[in-house]
PDB file of N, CA and C in Angstrom:
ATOM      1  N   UNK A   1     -22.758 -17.431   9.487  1.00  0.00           N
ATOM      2  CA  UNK A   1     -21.363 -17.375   9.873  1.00  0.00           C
ATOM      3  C   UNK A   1     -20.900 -18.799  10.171  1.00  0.00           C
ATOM      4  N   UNK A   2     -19.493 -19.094   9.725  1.00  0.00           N
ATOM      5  CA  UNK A   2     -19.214 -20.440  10.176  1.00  0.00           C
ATOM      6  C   UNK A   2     -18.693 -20.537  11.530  1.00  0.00           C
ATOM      7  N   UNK A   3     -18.358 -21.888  11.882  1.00  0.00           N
ATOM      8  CA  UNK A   3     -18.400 -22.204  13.197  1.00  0.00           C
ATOM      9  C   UNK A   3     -16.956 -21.696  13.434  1.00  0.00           C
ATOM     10  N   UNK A   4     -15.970 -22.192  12.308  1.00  0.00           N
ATOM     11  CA  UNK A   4     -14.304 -21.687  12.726  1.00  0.00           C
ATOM     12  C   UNK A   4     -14.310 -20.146  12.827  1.00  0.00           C
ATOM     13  N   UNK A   5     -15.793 -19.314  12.360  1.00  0.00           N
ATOM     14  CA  UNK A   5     -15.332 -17.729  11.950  1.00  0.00           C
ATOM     15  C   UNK A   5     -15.764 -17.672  13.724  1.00  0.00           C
ATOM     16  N   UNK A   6     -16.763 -18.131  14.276  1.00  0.00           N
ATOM     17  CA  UNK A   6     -17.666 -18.020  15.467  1.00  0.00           C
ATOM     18  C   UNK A   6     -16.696 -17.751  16.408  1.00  0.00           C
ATOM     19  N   UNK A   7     -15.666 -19.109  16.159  1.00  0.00           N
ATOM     20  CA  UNK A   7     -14.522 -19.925  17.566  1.00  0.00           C
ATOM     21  C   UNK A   7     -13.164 -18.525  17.527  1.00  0.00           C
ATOM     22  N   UNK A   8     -13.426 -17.994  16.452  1.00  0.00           N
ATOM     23  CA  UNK A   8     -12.393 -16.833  15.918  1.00  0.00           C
ATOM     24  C   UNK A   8     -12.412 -15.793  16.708  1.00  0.00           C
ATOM     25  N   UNK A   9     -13.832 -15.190  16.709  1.00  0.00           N
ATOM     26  CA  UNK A   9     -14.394 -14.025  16.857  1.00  0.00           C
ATOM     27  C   UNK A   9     -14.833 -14.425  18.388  1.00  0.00           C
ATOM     28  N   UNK A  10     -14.930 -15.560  19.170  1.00  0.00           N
ATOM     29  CA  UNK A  10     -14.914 -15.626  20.363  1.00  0.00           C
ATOM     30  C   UNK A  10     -13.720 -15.966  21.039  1.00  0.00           C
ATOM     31  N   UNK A  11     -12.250 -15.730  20.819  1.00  0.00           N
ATOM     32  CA  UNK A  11     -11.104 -15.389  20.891  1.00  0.00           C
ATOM     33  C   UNK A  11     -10.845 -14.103  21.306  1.00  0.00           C
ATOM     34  N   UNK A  12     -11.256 -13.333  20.036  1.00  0.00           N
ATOM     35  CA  UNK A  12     -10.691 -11.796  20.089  1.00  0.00           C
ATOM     36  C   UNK A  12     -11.542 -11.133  20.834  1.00  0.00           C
ATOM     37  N   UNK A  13     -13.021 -11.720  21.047  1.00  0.00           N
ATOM     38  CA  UNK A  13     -13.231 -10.697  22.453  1.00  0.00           C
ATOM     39  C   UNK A  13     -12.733 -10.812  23.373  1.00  0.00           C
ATOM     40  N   UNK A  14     -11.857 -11.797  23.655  1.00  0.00           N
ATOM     41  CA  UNK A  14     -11.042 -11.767  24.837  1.00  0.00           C
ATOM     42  C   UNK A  14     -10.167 -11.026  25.042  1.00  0.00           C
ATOM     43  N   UNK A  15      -9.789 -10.499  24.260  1.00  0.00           N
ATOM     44  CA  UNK A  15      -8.335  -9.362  24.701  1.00  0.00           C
ATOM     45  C   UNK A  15      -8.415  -8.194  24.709  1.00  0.00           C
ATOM     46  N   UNK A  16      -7.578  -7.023  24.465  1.00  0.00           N
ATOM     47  CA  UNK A  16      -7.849  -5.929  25.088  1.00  0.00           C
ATOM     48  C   UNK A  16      -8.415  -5.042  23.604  1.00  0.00           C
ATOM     49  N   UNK A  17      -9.122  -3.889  24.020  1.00  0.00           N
ATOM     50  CA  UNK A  17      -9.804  -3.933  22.625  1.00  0.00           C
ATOM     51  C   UNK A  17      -8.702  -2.868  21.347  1.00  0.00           C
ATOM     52  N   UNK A  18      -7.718  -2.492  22.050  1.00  0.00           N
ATOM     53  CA  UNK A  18      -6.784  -2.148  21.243  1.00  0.00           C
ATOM     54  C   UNK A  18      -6.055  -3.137  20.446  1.00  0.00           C
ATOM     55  N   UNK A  19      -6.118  -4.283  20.958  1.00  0.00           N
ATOM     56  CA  UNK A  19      -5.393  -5.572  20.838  1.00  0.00           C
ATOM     57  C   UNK A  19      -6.597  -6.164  18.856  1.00  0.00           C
ATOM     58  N   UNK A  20      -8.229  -5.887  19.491  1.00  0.00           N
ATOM     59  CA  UNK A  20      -8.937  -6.364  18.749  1.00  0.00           C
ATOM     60  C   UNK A  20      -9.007  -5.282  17.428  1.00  0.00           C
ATOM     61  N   UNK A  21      -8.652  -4.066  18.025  1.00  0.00           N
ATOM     62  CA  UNK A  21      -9.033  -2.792  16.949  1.00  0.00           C
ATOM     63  C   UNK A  21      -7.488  -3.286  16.018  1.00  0.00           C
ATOM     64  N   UNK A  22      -6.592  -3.575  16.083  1.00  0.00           N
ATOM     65  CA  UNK A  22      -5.405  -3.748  15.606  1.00  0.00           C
ATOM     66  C   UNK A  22      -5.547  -4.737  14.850  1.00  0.00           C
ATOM     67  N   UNK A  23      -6.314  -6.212  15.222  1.00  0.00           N
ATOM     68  CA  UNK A  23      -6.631  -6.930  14.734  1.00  0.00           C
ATOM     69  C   UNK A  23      -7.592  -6.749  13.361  1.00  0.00           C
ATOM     70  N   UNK A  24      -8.805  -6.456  13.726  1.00  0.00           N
ATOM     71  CA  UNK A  24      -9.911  -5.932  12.511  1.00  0.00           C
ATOM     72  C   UNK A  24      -8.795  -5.081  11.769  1.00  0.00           C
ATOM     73  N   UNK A  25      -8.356  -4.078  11.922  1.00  0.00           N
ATOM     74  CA  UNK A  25      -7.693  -2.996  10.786  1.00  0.00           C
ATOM     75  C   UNK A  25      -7.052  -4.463   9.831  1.00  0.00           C
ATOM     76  N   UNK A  26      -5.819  -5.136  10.502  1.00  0.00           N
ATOM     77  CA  UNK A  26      -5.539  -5.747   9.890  1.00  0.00           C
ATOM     78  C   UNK A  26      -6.659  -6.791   8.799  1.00  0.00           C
ATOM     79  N   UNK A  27      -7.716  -6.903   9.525  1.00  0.00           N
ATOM     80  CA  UNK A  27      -8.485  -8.250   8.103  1.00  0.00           C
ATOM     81  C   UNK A  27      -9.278  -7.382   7.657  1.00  0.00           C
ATOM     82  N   UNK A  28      -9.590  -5.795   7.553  1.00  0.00           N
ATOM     83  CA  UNK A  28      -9.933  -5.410   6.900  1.00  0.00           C
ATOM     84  C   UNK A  28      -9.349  -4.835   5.653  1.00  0.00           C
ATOM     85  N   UNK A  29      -7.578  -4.653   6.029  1.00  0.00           N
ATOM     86  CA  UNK A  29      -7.141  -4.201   4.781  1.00  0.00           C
ATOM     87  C   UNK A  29      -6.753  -5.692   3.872  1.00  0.00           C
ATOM     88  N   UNK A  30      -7.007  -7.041   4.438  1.00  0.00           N
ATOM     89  CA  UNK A  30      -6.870  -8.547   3.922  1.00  0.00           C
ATOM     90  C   UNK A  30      -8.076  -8.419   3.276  1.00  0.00           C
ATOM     91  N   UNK A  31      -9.250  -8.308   3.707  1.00  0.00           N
ATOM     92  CA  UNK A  31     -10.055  -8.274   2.412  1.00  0.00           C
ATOM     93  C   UNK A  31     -10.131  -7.259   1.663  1.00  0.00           C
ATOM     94  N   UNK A  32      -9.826  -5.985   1.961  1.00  0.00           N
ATOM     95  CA  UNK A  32     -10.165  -5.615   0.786  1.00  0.00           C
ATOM     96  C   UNK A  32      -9.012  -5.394  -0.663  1.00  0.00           C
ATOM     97  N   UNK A  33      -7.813  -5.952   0.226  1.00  0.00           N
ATOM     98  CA  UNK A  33      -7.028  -6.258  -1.143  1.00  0.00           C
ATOM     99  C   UNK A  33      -7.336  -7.511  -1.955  1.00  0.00           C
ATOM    100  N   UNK A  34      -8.154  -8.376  -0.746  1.00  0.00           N
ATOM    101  CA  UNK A  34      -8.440  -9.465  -1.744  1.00  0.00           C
ATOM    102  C   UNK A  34      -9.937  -8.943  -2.844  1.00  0.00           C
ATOM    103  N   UNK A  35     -10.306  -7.802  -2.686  1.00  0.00           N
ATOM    104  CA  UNK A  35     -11.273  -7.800  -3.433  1.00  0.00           C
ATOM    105  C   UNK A  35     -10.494  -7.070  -4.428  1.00  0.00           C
ATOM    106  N   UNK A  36      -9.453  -6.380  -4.391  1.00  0.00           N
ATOM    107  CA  UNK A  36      -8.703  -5.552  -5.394  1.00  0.00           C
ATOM    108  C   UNK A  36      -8.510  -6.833  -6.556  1.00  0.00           C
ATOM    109  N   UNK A  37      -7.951  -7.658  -6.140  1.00  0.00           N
ATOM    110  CA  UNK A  37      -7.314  -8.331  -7.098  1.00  0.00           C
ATOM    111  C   UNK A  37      -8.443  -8.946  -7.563  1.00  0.00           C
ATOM    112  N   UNK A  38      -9.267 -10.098  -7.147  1.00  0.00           N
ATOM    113  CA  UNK A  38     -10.761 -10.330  -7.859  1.00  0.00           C
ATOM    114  C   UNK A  38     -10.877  -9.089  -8.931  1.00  0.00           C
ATOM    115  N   UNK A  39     -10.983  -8.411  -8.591  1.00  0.00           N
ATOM    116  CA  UNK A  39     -11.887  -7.437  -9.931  1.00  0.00           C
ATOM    117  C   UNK A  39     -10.443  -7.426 -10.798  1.00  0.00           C
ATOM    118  N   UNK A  40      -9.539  -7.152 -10.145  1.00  0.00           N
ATOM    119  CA  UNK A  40      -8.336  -7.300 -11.736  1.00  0.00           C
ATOM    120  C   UNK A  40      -8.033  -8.665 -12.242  1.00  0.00           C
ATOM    121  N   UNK A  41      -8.125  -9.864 -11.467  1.00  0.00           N
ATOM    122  CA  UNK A  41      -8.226 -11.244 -12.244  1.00  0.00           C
ATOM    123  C   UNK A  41      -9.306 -11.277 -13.555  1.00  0.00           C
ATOM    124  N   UNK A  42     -10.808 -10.967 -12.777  1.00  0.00           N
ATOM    125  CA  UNK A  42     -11.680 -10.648 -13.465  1.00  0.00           C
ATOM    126  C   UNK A  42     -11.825  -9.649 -14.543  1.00  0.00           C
ATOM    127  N   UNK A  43     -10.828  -8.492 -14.771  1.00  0.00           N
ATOM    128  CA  UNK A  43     -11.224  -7.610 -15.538  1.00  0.00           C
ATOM    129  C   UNK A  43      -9.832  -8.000 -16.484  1.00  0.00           C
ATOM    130  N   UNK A  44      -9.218  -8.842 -16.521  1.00  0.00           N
ATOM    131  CA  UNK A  44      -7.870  -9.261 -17.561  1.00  0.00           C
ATOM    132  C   UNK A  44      -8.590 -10.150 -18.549  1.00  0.00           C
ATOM    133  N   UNK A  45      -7.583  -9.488 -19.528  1.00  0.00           N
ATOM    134  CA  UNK A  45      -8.706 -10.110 -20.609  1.00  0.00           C
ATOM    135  C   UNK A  45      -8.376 -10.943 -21.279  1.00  0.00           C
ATOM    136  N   UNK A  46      -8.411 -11.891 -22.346  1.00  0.00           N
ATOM    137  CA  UNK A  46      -7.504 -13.120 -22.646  1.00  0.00           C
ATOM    138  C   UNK A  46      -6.059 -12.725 -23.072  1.00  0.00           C
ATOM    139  N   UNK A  47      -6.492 -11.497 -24.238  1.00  0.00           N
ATOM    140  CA  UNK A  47      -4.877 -11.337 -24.646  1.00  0.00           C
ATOM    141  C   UNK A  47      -4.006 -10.398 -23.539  1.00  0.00           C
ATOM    142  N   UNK A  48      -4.687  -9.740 -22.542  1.00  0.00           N
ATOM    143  CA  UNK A  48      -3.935  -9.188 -21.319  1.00  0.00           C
ATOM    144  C   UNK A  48      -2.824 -10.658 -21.180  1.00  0.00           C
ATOM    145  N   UNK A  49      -3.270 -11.938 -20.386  1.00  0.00           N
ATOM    146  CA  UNK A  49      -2.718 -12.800 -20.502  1.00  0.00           C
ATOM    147  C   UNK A  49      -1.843 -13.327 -21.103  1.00  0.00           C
ATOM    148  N   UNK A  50      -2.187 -13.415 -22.499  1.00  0.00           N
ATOM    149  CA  UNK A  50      -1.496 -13.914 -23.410  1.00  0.00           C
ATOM    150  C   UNK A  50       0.076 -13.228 -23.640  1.00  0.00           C
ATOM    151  N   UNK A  51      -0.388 -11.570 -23.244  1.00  0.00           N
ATOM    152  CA  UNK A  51       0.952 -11.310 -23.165  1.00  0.00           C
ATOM    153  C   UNK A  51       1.844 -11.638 -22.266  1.00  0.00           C
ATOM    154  N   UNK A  52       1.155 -11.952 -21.096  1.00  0.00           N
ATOM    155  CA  UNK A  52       1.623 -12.052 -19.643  1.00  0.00           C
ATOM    156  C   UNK A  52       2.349 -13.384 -19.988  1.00  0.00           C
ATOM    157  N   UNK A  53       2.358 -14.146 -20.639  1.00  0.00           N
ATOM    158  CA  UNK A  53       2.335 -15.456 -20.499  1.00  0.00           C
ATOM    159  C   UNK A  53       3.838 -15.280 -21.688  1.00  0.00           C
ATOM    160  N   UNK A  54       3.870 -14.541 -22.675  1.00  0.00           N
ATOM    161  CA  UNK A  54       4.479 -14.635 -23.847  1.00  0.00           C
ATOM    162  C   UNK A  54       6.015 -13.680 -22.634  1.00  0.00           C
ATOM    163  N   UNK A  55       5.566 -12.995 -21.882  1.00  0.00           N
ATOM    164  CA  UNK A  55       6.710 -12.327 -21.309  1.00  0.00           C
ATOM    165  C   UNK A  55       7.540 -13.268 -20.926  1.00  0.00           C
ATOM    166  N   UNK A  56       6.754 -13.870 -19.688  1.00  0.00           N
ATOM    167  CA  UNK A  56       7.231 -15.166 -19.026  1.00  0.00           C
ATOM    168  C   UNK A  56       8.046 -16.195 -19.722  1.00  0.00           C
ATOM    169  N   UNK A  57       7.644 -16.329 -21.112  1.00  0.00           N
ATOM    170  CA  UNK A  57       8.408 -17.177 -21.657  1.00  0.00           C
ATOM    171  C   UNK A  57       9.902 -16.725 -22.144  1.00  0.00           C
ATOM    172  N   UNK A  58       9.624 -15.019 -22.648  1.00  0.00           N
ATOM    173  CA  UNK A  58      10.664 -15.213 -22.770  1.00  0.00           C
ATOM    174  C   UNK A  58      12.006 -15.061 -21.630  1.00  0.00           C
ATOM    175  N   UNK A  59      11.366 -14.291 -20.202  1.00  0.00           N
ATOM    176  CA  UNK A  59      11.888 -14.596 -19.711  1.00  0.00           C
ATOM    177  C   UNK A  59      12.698 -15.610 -19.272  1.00  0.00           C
ATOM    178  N   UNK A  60      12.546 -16.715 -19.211  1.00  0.00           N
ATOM    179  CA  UNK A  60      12.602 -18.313 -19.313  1.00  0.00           C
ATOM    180  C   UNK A  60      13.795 -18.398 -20.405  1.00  0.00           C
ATOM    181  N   UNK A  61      13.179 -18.031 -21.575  1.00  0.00           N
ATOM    182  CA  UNK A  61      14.132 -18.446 -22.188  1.00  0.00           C
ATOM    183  C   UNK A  61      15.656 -17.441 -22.149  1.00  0.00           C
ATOM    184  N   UNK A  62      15.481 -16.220 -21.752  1.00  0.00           N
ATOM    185  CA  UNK A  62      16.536 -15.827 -21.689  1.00  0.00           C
ATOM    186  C   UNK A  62      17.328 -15.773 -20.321  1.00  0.00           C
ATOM    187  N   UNK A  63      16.850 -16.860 -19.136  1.00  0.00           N
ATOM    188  CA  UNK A  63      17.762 -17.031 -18.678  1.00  0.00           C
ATOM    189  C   UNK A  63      16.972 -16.368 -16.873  1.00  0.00           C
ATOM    190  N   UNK A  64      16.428 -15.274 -17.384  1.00  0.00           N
ATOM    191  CA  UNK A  64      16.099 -14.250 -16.200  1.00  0.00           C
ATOM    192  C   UNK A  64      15.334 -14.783 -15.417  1.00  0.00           C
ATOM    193  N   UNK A  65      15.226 -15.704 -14.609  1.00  0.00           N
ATOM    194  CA  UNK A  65      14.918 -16.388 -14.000  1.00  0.00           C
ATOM    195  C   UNK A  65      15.143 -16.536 -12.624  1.00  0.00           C
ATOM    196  N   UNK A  66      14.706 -16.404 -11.177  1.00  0.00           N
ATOM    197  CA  UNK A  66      15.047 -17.041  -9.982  1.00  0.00           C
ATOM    198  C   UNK A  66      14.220 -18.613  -9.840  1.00  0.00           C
ATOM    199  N   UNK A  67      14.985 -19.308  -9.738  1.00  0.00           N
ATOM    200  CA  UNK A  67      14.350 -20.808  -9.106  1.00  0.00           C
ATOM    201  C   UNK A  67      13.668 -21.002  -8.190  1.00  0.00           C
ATOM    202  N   UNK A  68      12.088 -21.203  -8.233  1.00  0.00           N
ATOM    203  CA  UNK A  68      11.271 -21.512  -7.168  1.00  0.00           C
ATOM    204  C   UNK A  68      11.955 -21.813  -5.900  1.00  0.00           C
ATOM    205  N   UNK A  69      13.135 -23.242  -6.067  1.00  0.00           N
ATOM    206  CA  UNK A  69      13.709 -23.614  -4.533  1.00  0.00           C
ATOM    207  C   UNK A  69      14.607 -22.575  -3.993  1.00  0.00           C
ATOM    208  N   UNK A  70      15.031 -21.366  -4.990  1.00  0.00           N
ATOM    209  CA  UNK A  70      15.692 -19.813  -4.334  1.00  0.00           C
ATOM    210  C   UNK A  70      14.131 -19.168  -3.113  1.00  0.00           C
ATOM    211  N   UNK A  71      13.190 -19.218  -4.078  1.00  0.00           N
ATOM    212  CA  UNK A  71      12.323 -18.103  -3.273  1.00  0.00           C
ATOM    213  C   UNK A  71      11.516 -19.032  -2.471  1.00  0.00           C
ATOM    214  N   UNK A  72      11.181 -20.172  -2.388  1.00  0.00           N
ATOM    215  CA  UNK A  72      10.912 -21.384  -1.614  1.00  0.00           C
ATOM    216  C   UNK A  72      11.514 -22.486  -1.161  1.00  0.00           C
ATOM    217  N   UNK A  73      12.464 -22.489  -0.349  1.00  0.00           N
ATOM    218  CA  UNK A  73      13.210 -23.426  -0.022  1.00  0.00           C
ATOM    219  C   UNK A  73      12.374 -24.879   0.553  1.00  0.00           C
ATOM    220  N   UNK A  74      12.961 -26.062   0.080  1.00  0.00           N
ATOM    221  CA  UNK A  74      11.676 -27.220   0.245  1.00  0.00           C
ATOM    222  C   UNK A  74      12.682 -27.087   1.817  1.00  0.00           C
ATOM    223  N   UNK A  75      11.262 -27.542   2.543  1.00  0.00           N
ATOM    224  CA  UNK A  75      11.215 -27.638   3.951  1.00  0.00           C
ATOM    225  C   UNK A  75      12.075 -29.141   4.393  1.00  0.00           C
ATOM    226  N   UNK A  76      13.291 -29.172   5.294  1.00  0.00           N
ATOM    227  CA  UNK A  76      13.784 -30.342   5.975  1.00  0.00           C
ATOM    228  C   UNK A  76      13.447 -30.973   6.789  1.00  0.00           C
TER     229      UNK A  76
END
């Protein structure tokens, strides 16, 4: 275990254990969506992509587009 997971996990025993049970639910449904997507990164296959990629374009080209600085505004 690393030392930041250690300094983590000697945090949350500090609080109340409804506080900690609320907590775990939450990083348990964080990993295991992160394992959802691993196996679908992993299970896409080149031309899965390729279409993915050919959509995108034409999206692009026809316009349908939101601008990164719409859904990310650069920070002031």
């Amino acid at each position: 275990m690393t030392e930041l997971l250690q300094r983590v996990i000697a945090q949350l025993e500090k609080l109340p254990e409804e506080e900690q049970d609320a907590i775990a639910t939450r990083l348990l449904a964080e990993l295991e969506d992160e394992r959802a997507w691993k196996i679908r990164f992993e299970s896409t296959t080149n031309d899965q992509w390729d279409k993915l990629a050919q959509m995108v374009r034409q999206e692009i080209a026809a316009g349908d587009i939101t601008p990164l600085d719409q859904v990310f505004p650069p920070k002031t």
